[in-house]
PDB file of N, CA and C in Angstrom:
ATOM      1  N   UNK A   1     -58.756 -34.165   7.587  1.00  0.00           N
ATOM      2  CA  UNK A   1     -57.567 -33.672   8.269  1.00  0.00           C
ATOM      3  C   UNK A   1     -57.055 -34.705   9.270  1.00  0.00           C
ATOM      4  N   UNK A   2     -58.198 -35.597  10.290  1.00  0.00           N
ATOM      5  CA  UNK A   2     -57.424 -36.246  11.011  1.00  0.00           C
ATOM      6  C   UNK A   2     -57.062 -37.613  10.424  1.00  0.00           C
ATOM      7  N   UNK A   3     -57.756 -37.891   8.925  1.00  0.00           N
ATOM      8  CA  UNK A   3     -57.076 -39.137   8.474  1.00  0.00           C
ATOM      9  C   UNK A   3     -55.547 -38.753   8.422  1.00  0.00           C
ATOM     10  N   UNK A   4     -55.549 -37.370   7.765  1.00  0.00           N
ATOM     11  CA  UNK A   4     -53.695 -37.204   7.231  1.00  0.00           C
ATOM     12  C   UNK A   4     -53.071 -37.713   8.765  1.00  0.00           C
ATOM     13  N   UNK A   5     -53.236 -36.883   9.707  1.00  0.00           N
ATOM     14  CA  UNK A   5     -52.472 -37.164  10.569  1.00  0.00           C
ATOM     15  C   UNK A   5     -52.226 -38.306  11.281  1.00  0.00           C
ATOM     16  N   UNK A   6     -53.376 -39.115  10.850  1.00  0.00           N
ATOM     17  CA  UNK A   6     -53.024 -40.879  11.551  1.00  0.00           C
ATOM     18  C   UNK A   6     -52.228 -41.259  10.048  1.00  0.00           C
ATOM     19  N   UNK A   7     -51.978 -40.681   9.351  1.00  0.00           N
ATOM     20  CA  UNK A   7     -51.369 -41.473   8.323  1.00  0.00           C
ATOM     21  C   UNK A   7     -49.925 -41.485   8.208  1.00  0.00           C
ATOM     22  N   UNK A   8     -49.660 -39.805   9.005  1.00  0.00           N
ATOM     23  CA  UNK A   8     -48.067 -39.316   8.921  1.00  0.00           C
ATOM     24  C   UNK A   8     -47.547 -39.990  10.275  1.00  0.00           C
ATOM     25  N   UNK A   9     -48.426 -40.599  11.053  1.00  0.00           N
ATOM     26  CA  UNK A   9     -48.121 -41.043  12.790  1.00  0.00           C
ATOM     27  C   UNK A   9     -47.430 -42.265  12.338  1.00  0.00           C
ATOM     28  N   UNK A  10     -48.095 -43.165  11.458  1.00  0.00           N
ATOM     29  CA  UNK A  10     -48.147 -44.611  11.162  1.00  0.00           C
ATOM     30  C   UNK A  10     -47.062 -44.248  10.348  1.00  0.00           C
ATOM     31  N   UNK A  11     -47.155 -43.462   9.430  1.00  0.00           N
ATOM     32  CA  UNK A  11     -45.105 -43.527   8.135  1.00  0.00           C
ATOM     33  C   UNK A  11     -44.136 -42.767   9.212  1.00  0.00           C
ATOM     34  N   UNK A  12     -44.041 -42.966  10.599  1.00  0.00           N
ATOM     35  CA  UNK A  12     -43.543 -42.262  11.060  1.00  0.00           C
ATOM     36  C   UNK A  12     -42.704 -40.981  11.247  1.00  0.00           C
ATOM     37  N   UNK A  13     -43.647 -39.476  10.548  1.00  0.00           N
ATOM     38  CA  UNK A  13     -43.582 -38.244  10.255  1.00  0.00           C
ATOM     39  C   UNK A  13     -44.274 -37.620  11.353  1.00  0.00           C
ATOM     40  N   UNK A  14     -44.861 -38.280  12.141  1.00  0.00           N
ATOM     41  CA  UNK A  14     -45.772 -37.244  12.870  1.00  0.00           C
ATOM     42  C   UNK A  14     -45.835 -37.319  14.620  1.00  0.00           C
ATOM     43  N   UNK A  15     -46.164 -37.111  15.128  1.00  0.00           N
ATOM     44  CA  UNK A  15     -45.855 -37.433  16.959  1.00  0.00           C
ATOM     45  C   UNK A  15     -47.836 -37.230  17.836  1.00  0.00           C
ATOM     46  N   UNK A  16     -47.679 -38.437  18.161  1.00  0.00           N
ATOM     47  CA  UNK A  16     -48.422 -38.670  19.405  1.00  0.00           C
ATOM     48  C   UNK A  16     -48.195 -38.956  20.782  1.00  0.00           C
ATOM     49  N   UNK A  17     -48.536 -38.764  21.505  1.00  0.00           N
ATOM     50  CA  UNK A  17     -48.394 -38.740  23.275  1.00  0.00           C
ATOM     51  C   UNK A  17     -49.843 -39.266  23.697  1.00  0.00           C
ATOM     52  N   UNK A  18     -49.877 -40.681  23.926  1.00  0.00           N
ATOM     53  CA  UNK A  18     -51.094 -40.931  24.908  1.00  0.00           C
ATOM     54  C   UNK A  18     -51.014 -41.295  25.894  1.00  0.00           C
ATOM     55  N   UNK A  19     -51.573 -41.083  27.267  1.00  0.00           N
ATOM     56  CA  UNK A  19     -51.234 -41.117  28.949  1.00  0.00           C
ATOM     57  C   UNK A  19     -52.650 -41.793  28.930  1.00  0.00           C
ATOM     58  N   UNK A  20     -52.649 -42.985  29.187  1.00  0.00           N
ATOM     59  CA  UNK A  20     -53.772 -43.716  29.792  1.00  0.00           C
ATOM     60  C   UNK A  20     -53.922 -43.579  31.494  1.00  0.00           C
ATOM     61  N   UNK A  21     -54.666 -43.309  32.337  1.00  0.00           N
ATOM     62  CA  UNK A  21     -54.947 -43.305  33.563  1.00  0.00           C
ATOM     63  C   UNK A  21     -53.493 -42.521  34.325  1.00  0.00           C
ATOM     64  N   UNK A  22     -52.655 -41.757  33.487  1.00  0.00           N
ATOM     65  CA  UNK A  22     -51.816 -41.312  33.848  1.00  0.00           C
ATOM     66  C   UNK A  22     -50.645 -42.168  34.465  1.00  0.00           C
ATOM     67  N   UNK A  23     -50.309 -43.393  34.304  1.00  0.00           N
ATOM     68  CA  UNK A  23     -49.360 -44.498  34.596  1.00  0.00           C
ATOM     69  C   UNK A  23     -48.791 -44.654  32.930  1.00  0.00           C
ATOM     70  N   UNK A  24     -49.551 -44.943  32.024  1.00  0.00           N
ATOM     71  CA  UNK A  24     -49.046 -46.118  31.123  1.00  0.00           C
ATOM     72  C   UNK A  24     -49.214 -45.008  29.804  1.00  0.00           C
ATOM     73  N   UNK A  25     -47.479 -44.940  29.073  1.00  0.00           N
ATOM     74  CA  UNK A  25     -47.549 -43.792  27.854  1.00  0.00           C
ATOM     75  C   UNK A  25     -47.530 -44.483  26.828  1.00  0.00           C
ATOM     76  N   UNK A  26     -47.816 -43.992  25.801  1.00  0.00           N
ATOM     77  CA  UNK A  26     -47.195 -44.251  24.556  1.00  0.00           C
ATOM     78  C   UNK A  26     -47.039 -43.216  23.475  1.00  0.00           C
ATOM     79  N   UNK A  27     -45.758 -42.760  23.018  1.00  0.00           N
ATOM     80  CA  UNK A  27     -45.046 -42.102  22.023  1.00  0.00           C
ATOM     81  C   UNK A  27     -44.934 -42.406  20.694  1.00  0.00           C
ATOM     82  N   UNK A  28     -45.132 -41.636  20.127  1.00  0.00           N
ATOM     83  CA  UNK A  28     -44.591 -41.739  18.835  1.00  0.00           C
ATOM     84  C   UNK A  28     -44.198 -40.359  18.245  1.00  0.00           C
ATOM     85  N   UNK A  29     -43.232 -40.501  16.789  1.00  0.00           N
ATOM     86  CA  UNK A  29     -42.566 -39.724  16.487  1.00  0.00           C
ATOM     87  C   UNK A  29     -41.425 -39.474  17.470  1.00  0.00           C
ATOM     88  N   UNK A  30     -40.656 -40.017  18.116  1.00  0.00           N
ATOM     89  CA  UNK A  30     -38.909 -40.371  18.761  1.00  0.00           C
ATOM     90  C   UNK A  30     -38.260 -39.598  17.804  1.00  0.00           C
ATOM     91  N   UNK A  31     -37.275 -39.507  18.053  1.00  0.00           N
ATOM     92  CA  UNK A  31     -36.173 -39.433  17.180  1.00  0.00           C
ATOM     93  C   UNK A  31     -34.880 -40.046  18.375  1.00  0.00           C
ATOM     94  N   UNK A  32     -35.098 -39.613  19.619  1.00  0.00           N
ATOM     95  CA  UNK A  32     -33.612 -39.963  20.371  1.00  0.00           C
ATOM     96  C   UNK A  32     -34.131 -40.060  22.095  1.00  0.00           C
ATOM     97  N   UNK A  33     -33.789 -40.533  22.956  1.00  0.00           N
ATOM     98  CA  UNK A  33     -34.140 -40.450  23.978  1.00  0.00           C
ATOM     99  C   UNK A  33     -33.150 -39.690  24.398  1.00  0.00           C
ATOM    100  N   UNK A  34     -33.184 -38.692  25.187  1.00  0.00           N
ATOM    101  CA  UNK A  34     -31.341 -37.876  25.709  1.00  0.00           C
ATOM    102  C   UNK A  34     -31.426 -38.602  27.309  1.00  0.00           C
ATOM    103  N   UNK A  35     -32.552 -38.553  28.139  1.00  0.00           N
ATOM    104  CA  UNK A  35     -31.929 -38.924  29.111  1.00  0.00           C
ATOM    105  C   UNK A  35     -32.918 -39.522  29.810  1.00  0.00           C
ATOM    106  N   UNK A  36     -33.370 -40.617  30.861  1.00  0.00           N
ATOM    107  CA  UNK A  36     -34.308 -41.348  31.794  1.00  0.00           C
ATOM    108  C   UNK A  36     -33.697 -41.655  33.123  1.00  0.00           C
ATOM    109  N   UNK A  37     -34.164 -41.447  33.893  1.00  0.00           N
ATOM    110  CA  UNK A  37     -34.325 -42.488  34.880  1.00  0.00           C
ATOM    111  C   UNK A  37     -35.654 -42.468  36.256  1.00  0.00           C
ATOM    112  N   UNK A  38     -36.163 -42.826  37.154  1.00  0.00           N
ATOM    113  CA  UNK A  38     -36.873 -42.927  38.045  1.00  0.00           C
ATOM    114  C   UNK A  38     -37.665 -42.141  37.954  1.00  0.00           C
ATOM    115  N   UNK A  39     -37.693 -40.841  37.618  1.00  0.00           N
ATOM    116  CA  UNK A  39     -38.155 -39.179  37.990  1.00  0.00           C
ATOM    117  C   UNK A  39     -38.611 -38.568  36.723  1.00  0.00           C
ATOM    118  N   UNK A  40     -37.540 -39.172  35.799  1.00  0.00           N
ATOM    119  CA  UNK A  40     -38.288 -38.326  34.583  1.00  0.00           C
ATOM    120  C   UNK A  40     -37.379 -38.857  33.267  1.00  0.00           C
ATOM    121  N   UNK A  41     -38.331 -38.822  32.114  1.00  0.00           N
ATOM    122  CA  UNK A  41     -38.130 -39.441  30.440  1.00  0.00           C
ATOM    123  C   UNK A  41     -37.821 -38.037  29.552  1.00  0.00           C
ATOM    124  N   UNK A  42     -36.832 -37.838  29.029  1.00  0.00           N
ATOM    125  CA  UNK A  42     -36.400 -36.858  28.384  1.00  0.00           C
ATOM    126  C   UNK A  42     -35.768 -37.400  26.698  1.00  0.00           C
ATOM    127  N   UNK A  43     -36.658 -37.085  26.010  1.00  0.00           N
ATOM    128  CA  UNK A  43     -36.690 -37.324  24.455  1.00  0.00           C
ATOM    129  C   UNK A  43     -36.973 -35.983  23.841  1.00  0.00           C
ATOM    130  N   UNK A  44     -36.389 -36.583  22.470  1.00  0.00           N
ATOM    131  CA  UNK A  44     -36.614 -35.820  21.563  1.00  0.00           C
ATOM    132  C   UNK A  44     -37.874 -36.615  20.354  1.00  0.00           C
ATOM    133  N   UNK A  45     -38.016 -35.289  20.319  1.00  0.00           N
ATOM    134  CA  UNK A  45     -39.459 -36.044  18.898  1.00  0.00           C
ATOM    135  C   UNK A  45     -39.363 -34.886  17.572  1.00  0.00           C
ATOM    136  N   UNK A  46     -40.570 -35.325  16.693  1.00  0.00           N
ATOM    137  CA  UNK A  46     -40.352 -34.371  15.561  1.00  0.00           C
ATOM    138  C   UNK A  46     -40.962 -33.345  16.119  1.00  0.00           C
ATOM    139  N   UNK A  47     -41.394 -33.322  17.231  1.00  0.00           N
ATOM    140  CA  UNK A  47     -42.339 -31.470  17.406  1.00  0.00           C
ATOM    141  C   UNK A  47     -41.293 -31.417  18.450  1.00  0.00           C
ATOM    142  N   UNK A  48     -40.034 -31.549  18.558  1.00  0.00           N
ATOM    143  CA  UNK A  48     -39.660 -30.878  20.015  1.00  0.00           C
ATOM    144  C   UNK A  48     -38.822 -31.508  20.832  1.00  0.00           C
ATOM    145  N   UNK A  49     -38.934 -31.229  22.161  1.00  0.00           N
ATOM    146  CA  UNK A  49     -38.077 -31.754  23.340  1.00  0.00           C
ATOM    147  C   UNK A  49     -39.153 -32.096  23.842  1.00  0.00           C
ATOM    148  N   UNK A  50     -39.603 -33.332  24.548  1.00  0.00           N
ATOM    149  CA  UNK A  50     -40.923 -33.449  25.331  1.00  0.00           C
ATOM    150  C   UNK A  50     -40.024 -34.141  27.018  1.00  0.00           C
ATOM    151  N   UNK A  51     -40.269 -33.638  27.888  1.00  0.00           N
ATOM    152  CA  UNK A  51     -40.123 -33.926  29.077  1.00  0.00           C
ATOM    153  C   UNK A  51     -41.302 -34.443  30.324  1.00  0.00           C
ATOM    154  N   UNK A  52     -41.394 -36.343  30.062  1.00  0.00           N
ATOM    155  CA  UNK A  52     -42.404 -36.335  31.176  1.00  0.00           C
ATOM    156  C   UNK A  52     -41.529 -36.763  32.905  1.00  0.00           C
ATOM    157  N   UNK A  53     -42.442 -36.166  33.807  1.00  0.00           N
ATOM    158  CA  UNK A  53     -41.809 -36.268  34.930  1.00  0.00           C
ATOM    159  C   UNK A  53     -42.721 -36.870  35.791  1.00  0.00           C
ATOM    160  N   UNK A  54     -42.435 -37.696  36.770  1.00  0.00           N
ATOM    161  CA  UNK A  54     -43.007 -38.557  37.164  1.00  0.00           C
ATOM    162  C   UNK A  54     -42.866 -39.436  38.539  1.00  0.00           C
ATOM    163  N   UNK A  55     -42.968 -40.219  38.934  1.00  0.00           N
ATOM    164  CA  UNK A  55     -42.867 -41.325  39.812  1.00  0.00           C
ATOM    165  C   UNK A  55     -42.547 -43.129  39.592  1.00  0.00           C
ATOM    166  N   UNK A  56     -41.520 -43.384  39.930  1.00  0.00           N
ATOM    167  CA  UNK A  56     -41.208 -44.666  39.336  1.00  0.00           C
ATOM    168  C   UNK A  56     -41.315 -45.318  37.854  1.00  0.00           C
ATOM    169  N   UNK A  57     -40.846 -44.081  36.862  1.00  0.00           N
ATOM    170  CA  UNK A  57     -40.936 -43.650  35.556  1.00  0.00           C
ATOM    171  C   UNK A  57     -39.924 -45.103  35.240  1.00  0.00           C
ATOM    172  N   UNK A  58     -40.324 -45.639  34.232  1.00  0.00           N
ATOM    173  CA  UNK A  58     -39.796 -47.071  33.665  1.00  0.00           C
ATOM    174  C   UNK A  58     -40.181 -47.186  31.974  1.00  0.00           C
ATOM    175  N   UNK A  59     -38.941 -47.277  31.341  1.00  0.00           N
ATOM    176  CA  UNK A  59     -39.040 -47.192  29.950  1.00  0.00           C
ATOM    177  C   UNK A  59     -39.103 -48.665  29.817  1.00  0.00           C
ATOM    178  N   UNK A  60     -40.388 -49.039  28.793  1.00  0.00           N
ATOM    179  CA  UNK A  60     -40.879 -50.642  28.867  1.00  0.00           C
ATOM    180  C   UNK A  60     -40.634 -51.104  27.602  1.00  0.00           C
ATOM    181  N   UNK A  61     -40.832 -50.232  26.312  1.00  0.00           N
ATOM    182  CA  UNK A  61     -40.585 -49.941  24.746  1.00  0.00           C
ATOM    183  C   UNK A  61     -39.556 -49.268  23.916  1.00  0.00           C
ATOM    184  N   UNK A  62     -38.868 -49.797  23.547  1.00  0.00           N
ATOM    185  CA  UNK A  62     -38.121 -48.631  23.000  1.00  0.00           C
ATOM    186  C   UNK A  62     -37.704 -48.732  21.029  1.00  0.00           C
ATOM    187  N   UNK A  63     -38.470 -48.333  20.189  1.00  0.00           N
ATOM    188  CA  UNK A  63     -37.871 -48.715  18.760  1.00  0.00           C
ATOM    189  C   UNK A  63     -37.763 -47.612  18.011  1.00  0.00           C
ATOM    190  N   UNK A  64     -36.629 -47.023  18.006  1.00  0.00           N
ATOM    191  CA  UNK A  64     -36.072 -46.225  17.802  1.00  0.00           C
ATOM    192  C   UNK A  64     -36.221 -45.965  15.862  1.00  0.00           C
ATOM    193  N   UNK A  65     -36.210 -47.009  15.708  1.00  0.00           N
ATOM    194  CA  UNK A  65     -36.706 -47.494  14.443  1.00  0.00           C
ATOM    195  C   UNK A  65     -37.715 -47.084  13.539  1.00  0.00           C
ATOM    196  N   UNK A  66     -38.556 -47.104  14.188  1.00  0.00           N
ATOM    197  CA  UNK A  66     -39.959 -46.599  13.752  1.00  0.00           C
ATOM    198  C   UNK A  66     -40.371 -45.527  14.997  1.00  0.00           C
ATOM    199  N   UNK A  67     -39.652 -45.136  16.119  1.00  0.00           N
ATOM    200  CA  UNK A  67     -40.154 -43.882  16.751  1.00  0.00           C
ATOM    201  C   UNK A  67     -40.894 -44.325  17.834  1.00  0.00           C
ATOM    202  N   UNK A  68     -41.067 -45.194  18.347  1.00  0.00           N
ATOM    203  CA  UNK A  68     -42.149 -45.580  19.664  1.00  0.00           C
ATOM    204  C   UNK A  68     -41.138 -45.862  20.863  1.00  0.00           C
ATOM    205  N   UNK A  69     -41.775 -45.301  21.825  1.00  0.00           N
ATOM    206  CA  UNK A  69     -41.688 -45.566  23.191  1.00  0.00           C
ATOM    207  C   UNK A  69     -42.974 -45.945  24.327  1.00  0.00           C
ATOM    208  N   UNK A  70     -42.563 -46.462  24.938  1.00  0.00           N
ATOM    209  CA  UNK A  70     -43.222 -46.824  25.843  1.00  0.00           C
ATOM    210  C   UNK A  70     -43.091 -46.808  26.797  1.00  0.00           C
ATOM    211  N   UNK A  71     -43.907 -46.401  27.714  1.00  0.00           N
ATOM    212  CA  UNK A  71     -42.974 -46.010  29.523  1.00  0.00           C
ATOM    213  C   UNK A  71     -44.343 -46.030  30.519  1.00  0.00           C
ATOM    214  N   UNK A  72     -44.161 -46.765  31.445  1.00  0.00           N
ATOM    215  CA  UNK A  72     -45.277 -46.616  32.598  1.00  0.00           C
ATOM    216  C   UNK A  72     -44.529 -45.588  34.105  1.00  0.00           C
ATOM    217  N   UNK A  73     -45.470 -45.709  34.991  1.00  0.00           N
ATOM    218  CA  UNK A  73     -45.231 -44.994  35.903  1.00  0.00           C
ATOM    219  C   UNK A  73     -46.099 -44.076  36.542  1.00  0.00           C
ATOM    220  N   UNK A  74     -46.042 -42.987  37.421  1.00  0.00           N
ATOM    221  CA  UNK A  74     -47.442 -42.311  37.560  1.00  0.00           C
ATOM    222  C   UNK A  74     -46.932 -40.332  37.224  1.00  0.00           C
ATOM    223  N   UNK A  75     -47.173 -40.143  36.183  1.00  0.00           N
ATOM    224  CA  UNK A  75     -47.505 -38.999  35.424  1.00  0.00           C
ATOM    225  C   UNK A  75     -47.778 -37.582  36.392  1.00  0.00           C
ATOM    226  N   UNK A  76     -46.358 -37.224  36.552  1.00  0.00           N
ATOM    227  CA  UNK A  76     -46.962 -36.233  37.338  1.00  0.00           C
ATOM    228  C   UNK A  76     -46.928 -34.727  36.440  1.00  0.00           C
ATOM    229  N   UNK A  77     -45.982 -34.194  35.326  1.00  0.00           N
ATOM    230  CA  UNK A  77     -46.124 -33.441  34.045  1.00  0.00           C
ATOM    231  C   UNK A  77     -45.529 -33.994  33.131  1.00  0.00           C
ATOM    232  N   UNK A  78     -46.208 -32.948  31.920  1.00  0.00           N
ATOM    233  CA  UNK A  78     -45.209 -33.070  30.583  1.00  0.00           C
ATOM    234  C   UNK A  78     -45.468 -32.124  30.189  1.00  0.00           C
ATOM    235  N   UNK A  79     -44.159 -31.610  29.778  1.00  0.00           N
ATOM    236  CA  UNK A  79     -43.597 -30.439  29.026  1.00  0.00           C
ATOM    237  C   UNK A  79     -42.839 -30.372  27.753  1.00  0.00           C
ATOM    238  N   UNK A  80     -43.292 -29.443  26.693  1.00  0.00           N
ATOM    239  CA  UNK A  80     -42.579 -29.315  25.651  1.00  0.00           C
ATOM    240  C   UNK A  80     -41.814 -28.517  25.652  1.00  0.00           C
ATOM    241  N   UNK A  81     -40.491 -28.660  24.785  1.00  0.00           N
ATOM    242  CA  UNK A  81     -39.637 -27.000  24.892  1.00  0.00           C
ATOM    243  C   UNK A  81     -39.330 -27.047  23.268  1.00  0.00           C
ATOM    244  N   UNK A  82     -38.299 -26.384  22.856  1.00  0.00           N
ATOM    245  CA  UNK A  82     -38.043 -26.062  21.068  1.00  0.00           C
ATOM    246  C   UNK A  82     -36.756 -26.451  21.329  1.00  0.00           C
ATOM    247  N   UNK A  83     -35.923 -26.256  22.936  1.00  0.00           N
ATOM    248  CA  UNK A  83     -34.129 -26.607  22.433  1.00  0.00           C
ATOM    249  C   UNK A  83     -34.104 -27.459  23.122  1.00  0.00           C
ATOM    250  N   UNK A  84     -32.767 -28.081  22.743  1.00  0.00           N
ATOM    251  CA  UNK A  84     -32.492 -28.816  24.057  1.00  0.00           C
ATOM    252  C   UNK A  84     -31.491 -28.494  25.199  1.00  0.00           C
ATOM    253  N   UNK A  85     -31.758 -28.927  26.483  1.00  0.00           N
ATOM    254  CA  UNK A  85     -31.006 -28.157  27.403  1.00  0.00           C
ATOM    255  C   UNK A  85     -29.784 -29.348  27.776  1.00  0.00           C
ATOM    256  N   UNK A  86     -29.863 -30.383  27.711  1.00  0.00           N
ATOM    257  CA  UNK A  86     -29.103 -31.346  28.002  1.00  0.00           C
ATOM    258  C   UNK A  86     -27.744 -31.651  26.754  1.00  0.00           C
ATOM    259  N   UNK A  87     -26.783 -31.453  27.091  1.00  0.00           N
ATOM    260  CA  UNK A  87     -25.400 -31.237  26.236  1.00  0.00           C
ATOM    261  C   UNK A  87     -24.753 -32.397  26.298  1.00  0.00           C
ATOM    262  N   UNK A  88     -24.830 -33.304  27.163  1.00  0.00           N
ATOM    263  CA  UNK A  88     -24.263 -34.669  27.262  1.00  0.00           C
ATOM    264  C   UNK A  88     -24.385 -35.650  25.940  1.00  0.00           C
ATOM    265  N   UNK A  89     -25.866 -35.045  25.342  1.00  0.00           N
ATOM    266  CA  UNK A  89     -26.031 -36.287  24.227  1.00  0.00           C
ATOM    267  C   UNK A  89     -26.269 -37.103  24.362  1.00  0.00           C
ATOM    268  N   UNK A  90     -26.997 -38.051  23.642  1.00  0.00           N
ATOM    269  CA  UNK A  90     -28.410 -39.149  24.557  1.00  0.00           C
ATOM    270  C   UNK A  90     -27.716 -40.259  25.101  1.00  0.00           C
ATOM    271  N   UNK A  91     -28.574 -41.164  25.421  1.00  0.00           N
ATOM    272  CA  UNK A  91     -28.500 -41.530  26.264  1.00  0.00           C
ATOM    273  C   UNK A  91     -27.486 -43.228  25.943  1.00  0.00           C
ATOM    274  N   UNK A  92     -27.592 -42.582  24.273  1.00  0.00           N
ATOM    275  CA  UNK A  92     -27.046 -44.127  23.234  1.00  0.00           C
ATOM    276  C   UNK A  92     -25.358 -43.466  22.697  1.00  0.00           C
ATOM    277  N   UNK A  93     -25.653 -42.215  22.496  1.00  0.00           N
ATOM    278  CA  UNK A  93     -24.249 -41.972  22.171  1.00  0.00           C
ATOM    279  C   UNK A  93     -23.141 -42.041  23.401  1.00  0.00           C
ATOM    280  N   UNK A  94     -23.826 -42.042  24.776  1.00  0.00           N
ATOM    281  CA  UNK A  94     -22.905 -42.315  26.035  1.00  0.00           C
ATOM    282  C   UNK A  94     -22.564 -43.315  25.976  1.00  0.00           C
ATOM    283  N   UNK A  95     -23.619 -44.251  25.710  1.00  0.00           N
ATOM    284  CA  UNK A  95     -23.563 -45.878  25.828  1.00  0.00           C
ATOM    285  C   UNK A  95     -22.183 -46.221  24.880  1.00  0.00           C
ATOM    286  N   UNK A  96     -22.286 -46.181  23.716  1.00  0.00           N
ATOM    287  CA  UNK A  96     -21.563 -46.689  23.299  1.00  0.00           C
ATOM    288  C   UNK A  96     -20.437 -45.472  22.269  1.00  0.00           C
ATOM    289  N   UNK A  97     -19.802 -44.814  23.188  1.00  0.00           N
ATOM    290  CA  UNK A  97     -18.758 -44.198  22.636  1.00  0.00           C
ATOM    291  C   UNK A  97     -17.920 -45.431  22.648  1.00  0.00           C
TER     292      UNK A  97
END
C-alpha cells in the first residue's frame, strides 16, 4: 500500500506535506497557489485547500509543473478545508490578467 502511494506522489496524483523542525516544508500534489504572503501559504492540492500559517512564511520553490512547493518559515498551523474561501483567484491569474 505505501509503495502505491510513493508511486502516485512521484507521477504526480497524490499529495504530501512534510514540516521538518517546523521551519522548512515541502508539498506535493499543488495544483494552484491562491494566495501567500508573511503570515500564511494558501494552496490548493489534490486532497483539498491546505492552509499553512505561520511566521516569516517565504515561498522558496515553486513548480507548478509537477506540483511542488517549497516554503520555510516557523509553522505555527495547518489546516485542511474541501472549498475554497478565497474568490479573487490565485495568485497567477491576478498576475497576469
Amino acid at each position: 500500500m505505501e509503495e502505491r502511494n510513493e508511486r502516485s506522489i512521484a507521477h504526480g496524483t497524490g499529495h504530501k506535506l512534510v514540516i521538518l523542525n517546523r521551519e522548512n516544508i515541502e508539498i506535493t500534489g499543488v495544483t494552484d497557489i491562491v494566495s501567500f504572503d508573511a503570515d500564511e501559504v494558501y494552496l490548493e492540492t489534490v486532497q483539498g485547500m491546505l492552509t499553512i500559517q505561520g511566521e516569516n512564511m517565504h515561498v522558496s520553490r515553486l513548480a507548478l509543473d509537477s506540483g511542488v512547493v517549497m516554503a520555510s518559515g516557523t509553522v505555527t498551523a495547518v489546516t485542511y478545508s474541501n472549498n475554497k474561501t478565497v474568490n479573487a483567484g490565485s495568485i497567477f491569474s491576478r498576475l497576469f490578467k
